[in-house]
Every structure is written in structure tokens, then in C-alpha cells.
Protein backbone atom coordinates (compact mmCIF):
# COMPACT_ATOMS: atom_id res chain seq x y z
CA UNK A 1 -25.25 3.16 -16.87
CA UNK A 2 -25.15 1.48 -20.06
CA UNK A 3 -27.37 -0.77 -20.61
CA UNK A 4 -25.32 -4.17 -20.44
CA UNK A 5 -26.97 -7.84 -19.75
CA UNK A 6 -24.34 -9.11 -17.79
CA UNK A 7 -24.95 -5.89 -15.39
CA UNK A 8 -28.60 -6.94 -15.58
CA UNK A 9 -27.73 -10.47 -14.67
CA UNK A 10 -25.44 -9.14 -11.67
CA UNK A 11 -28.13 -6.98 -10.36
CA UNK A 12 -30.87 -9.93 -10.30
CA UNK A 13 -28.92 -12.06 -8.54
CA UNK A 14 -28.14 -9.44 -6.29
CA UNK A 15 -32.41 -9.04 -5.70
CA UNK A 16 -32.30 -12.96 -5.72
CA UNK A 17 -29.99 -13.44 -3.14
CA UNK A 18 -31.72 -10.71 -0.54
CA UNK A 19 -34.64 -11.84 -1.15
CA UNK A 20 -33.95 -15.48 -0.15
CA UNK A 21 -31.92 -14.02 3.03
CA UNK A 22 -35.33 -11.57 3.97
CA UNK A 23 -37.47 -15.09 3.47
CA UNK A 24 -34.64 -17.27 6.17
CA UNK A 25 -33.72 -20.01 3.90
CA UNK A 26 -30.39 -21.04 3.03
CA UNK A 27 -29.87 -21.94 -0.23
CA UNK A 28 -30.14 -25.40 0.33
CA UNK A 29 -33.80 -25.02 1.88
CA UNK A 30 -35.01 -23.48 -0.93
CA UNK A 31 -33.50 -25.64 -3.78
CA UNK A 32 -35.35 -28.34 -1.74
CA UNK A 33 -38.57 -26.36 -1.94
CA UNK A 34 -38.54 -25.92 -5.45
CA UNK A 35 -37.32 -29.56 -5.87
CA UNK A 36 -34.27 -28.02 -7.83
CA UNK A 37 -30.46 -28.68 -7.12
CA UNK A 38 -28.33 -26.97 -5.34
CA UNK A 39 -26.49 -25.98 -8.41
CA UNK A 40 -29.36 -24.78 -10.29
CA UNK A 41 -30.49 -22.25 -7.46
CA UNK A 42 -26.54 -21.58 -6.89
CA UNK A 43 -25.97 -20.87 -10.57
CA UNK A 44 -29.05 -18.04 -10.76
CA UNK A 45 -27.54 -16.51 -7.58
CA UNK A 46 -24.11 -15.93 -8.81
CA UNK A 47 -25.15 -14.93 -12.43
CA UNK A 48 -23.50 -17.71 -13.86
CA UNK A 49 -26.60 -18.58 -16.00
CA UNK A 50 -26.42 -16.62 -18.94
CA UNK A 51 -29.95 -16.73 -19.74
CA UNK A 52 -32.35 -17.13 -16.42
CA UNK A 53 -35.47 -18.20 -17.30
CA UNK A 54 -37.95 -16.08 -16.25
CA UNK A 55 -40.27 -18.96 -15.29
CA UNK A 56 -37.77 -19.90 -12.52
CA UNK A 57 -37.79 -16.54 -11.20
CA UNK A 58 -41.34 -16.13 -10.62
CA UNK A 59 -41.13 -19.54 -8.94
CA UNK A 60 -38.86 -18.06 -6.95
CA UNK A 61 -40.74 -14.76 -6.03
CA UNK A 62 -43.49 -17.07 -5.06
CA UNK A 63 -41.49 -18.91 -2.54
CA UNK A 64 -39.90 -15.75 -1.14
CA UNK A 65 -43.91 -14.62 -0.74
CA UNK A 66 -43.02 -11.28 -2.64
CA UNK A 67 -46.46 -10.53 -3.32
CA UNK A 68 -46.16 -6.47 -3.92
CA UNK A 69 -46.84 -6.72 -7.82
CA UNK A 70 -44.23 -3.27 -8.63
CA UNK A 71 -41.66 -5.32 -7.17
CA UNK A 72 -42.35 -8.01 -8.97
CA UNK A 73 -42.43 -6.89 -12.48
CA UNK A 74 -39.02 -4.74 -11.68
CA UNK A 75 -37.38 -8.44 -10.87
CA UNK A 76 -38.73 -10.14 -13.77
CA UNK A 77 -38.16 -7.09 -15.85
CA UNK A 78 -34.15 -7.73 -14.75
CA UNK A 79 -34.46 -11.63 -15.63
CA UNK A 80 -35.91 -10.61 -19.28
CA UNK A 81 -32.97 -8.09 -19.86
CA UNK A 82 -30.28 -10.37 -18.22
CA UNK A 83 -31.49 -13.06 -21.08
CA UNK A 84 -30.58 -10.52 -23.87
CA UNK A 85 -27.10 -11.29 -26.12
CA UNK A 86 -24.56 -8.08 -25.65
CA UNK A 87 -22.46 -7.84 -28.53
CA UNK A 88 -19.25 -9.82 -26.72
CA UNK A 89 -21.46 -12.99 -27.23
CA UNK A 90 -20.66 -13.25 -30.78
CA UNK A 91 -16.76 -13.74 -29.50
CA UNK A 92 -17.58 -16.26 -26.85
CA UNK A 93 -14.59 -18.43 -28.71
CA UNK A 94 -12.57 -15.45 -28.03
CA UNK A 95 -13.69 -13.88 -24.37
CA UNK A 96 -14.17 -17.17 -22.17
CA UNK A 97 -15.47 -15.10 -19.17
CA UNK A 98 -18.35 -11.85 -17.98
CA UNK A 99 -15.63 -9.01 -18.22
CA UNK A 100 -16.69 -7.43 -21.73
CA UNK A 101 -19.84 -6.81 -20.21
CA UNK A 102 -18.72 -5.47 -17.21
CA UNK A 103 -16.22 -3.42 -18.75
CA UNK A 104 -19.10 -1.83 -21.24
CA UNK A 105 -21.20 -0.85 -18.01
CA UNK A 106 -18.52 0.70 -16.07
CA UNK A 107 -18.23 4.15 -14.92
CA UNK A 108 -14.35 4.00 -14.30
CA UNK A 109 -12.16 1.70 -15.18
CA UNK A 110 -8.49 1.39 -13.46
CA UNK A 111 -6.15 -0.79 -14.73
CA UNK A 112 -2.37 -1.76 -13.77
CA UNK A 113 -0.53 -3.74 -16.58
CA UNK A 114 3.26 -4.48 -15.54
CA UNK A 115 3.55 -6.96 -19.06
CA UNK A 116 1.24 -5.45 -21.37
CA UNK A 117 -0.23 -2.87 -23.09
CA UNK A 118 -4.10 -2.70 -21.75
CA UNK A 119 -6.27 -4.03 -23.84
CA UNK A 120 -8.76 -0.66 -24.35
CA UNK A 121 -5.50 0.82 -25.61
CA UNK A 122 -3.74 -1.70 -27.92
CA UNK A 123 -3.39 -1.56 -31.78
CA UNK A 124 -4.57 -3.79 -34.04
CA UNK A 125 -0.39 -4.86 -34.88
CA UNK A 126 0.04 -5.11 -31.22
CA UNK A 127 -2.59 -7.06 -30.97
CA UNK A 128 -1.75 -9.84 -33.43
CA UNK A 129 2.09 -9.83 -31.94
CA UNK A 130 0.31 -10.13 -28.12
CA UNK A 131 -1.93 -12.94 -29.26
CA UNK A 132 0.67 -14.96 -31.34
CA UNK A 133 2.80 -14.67 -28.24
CA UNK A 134 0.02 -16.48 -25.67
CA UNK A 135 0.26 -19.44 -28.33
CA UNK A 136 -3.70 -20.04 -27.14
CA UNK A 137 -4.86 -19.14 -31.03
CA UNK A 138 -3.97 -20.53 -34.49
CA UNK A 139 -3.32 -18.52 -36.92
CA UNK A 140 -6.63 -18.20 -38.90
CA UNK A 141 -8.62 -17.24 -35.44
CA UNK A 142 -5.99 -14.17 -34.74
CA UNK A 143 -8.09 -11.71 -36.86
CA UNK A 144 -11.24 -12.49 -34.94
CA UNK A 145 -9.10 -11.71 -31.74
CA UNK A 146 -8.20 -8.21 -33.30
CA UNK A 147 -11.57 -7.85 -34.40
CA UNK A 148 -13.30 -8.85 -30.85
CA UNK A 149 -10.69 -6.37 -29.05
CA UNK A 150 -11.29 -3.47 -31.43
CA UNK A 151 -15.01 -3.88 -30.91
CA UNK A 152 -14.21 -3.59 -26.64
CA UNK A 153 -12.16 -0.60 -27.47
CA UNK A 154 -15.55 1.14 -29.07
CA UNK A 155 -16.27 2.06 -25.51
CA UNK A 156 -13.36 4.92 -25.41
CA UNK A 157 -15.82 6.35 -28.25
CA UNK A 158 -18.95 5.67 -27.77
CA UNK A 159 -21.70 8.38 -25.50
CA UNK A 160 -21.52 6.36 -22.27
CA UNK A 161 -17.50 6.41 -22.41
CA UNK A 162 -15.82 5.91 -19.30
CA UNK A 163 -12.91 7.43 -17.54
CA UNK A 164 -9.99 5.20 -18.19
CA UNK A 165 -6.94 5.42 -15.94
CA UNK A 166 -4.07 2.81 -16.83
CA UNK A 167 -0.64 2.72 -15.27
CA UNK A 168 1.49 0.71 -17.56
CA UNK A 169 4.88 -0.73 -16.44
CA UNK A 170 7.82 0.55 -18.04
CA UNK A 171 9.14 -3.05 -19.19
CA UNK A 172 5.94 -3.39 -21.28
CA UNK A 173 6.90 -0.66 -23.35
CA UNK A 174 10.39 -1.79 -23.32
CA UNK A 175 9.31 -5.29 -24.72
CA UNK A 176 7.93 -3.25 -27.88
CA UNK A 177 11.17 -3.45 -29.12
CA UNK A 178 12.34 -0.81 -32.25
CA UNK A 179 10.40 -1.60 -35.30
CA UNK A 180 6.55 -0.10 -36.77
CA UNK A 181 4.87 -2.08 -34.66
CA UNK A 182 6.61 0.30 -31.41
CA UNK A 183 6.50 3.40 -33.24
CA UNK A 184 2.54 2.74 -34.13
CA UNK A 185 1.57 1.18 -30.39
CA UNK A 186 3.51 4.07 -28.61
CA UNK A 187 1.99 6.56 -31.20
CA UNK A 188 -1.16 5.82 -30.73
CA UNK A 189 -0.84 5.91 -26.55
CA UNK A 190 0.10 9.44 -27.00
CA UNK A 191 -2.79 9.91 -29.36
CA UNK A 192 -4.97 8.74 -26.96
CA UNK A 193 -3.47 10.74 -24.07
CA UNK A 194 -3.72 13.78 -25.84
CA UNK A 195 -7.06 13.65 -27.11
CA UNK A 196 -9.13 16.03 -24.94
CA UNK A 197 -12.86 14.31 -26.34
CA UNK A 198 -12.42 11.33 -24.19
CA UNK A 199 -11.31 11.12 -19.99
CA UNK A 200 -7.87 8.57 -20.08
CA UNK A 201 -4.79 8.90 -18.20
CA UNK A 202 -2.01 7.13 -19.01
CA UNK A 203 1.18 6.98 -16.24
CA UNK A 204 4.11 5.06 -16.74
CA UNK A 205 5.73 3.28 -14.13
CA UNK A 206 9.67 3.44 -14.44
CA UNK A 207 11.83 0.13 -13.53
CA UNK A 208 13.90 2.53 -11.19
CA UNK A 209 10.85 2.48 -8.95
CA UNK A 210 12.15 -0.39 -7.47
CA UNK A 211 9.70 -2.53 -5.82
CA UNK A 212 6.21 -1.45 -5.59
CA UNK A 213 2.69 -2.60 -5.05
CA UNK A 214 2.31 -3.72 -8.20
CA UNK A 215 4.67 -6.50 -7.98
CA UNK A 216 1.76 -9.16 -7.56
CA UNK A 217 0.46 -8.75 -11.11
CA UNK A 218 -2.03 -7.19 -13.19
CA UNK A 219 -5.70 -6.07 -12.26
CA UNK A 220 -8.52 -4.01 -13.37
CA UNK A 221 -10.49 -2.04 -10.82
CA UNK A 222 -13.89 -1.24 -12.28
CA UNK A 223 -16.16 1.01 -10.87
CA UNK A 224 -19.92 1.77 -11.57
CA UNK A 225 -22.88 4.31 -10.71
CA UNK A 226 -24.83 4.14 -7.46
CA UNK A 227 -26.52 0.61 -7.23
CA UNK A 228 -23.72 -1.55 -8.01
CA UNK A 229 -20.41 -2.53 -6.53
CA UNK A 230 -17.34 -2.28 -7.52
CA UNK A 231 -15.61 -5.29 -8.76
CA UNK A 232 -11.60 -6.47 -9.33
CA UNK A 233 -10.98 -8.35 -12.14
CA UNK A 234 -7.54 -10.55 -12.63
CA UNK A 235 -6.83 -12.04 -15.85
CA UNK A 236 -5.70 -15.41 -15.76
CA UNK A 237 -4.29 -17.47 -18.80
CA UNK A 238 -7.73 -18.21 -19.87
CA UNK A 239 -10.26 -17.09 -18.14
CA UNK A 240 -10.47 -14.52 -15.03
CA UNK A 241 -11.15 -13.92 -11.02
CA UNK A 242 -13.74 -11.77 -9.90
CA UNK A 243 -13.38 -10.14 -6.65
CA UNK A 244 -16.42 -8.58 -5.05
CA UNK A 245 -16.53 -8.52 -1.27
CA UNK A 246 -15.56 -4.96 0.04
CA UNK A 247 -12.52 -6.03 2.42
CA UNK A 248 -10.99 -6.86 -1.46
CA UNK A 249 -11.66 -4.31 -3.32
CA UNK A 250 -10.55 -1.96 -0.95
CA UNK A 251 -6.97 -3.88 -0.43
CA UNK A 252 -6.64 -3.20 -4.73
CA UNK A 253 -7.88 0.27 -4.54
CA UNK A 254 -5.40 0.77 -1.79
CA UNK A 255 -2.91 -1.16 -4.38
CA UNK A 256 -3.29 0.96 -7.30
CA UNK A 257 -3.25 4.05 -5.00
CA UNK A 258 0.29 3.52 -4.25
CA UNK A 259 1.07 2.04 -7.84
CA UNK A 260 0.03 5.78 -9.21
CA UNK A 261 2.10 7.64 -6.55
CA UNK A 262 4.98 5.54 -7.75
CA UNK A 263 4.61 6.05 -10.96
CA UNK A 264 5.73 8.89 -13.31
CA UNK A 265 2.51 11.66 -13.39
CA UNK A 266 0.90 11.77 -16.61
CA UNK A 267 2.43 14.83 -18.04
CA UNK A 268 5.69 13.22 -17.41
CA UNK A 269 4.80 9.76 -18.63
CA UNK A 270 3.47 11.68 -21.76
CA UNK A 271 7.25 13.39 -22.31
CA UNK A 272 8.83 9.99 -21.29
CA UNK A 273 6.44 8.15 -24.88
CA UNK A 274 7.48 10.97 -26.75
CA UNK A 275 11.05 10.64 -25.96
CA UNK A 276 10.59 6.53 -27.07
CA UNK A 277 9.73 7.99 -30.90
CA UNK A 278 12.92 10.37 -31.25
């Protein structure tokens, strides 16, 4: 797995949060403990602190009486790597949320777009057209947006490259309209698809599918090696839901499963992109 802080973070509180449960407390018995707030403790369980000092997870290994000293140093060796920067942090005006860093560490990545292009597969035109169009960015911050997306899509290339399976709705492409930016966008999903060096499949879903279980928006279903949960991740206008309990995940893997059956198979959805160019 590559080697990403926020995964670090994810797995501490993880350790954190079984520990506490093995020890009896609630969360509110040992805030009081420590003397801390609720929020402080809360905020180191759900990885919301970006950097956890490692200070307040020894105090916390001490209250849990975890006294076996391998143990130990594995937990504080997490807290020390979850305080590392990943390379998303230098775009935090750009991505407002964790998913960069979850996306880097993932295994497989699934991803249903019924409005867009995803983002792993968008060109740098595209991207300045999609970005203009959320009216979130002025004009002089739109490069940094191509710039910050172009550094996620890195991953495609990079040794630790994931399998990528996106199912893109058949009105996204539509909206592309006729001009370069189409031919280049469209182009370069084909490029993509074709290219036998890296693992993505790309299906198209027609409009003649009707209704289908994509009709209650976009997701991305990421998966991850042995250790970790799988996660769903929902865009929202600007920011993003997490969903991590099992009963959840399983309800979007049981989504997407359907979404792929009614959508055109790949070899098909590649004839249907070539067939946009002629």
C-alpha cells in the first residue's frame, strides 16, 4: 500500500479507538481522565486532526495501560507518519477534504459519474471548462485546479497504480459538445482505455438504459489491501461524505454492480467513443 498519511492517520485512529473499547471507557470517560474535551479525544479518533501529536498518544497508551513496548512503538510509529504532509497538502485551497490521500493509497478505485468526466481521467481543457462551470474559482486560481488534478492523475502512472474502473453516463459525454475540447477529452479516454501498461476500464452507460441504480448520483468506491476498509466517497459541492460502516458500503457495491450490468461492456463502450470522433 502506498505509503499515504491520511491512510496512516485512518489506521491510528482505528488502534485508538479499540484500544479505548478493550480499556471500557467511553469516550467521554477518558477525555475526563486526561482532562481533555470531548472534541479533542473525538477529533484523534476520527482522524480529523491532521497532525496528532505524538505526546497525546502516549498519554493515551498510558491510560489504556498498553504496557507491551512492540505495541507501543508500532502506535506511535503511526502517529509520527500520520503527522507527515502528502503532496495534496500543498492544494489544501483546492481539495477541502481527506480523498487525495485516500485515493493515492487505494488498491481499486470504482467510480460512477452520471455528469462528469472522472477526475483521474479528465484533460487539462476539460478541466478548466469543468471548473469555470462550478463558478467556486476565479479565474487566476483555475490553473492551480488543473495543476492539483493533474498531480492526482500521477497515480494511473506511477509503480503502486491502481485498477481504475469508471462507468461514465452517456449525457456526460454528450455535454462535451462538438469542438477540440470533445475531440481531445474523448481522445484521450480511448487512449487511456487502450493502453495495456496500466489496469482501467472504462463503460459507458447509454440514456436508453432507462432508469438504473445510478440515478441517486455520483460515488467512488475505493478499495484497499488487507488491514483497511473499504470506504464510499460522495462529492458534494465543496467538500465530501465518507461512508465507512459495512451495511454502506455493501448497499454501493451492490449499486455499482448493477450500474456495470447496465451499462455498455467495455469493448462496446470503447466502439461507442470511437464512433463520437468520426
Amino acid at each position: 500500500m502506498p505509503d499515504s498519511p491520511t491512510i496512516k492517520r485512518r489506521q491510528l485512529s482505528n488502534e485508538l479507538r479499540r484500544l479505548r473499547t478493550a480499556a471500557g471507557m467511553t469516550v467521554e470517560e477518558a477525555a475526563e481522565r486526561l482532562e481533555w474535551s470531548r472534541a479533542r479525544l473525538g477529533h484523534i479518533e476520527t482522524g480529523r486532526r491532521k497532525k496528532p501529536l505524538v505526546t497525546d498518544v502516549r498519554a493515551l497508551l498510558d491510560l489504556y495501560d498498553v504496557t507491551d513496548e512492540r505495541e507501543r512503538e508500532a502506535i506511535l510509529g503511526l502517529a509520527r507518519a500520520a503527522r507527515e504532509s502528502g503532496w495534496w497538502t500543498r492544494y489544501e485551497d483546492v481539495f477541502t477534504g481527506r480523498f487525495p490521500g485516500f485515493e493515492a493509497a487505494a488498491r481499486r478505485i470504482s467510480t460512477f459519474q452520471p455528469a462528469t468526466i472522472p477526475g483521474l481521467l479528465q484533460t487539462p481543457s476539460y478541466i478548466e471548462a469543468v471548473t469555470k462551470a462550478t463558478l467556486l474559482y476565479d479565474a487566476d486560481d483555475i490553473q492551480r485546479v488543473i495543476d492539483a488534478r493533474q498531480q492526482r492523475q500521477a497515480i494511473l502512472t506511477g509503480q503502486d497504480r491502481p485498477e481504475v474502473w469508471a462507468v461514465i453516463d452517456e449525457a456526460a459525454l454528450l455535454r462535451l459538445g462538438d469542438g477540440e475540447m470533445m475531440r481531445e477529452q474523448i481522445q484521450h479516454l480511448i487512449d487511456v482505455a487502450e493502453d495495456t501498461s496500466n489496469s482501467v476500464t472504462i463503460q459507458v452507460l447509454g440514456i436508453d438504459a432507462g432508469l438504473h441504480a445510478g440515478v441517486g448520483g455520483p460515488f467512488v468506491l475505493l478499495d484497499f489491501d488487507e488491514g483497511m476498509n473499504a470506504l464510499v466517497y460522495i462529492e458534494t459541492d465543496t467538500d465530501g461524505l465518507y461512508l465507512e460502516e459495512s451495511p454502506e458500503v455493501e448497499r454501493y457495491r451492490k449499486l455499482l454492480l448493477h450500474i456495470q450490468v447496465a451499462a455498455m461492456n467495455p469493448p462496446r463502450s470503447l466502439a461507442y467513443l470511437k464512433d463520437m470522433l468520426t
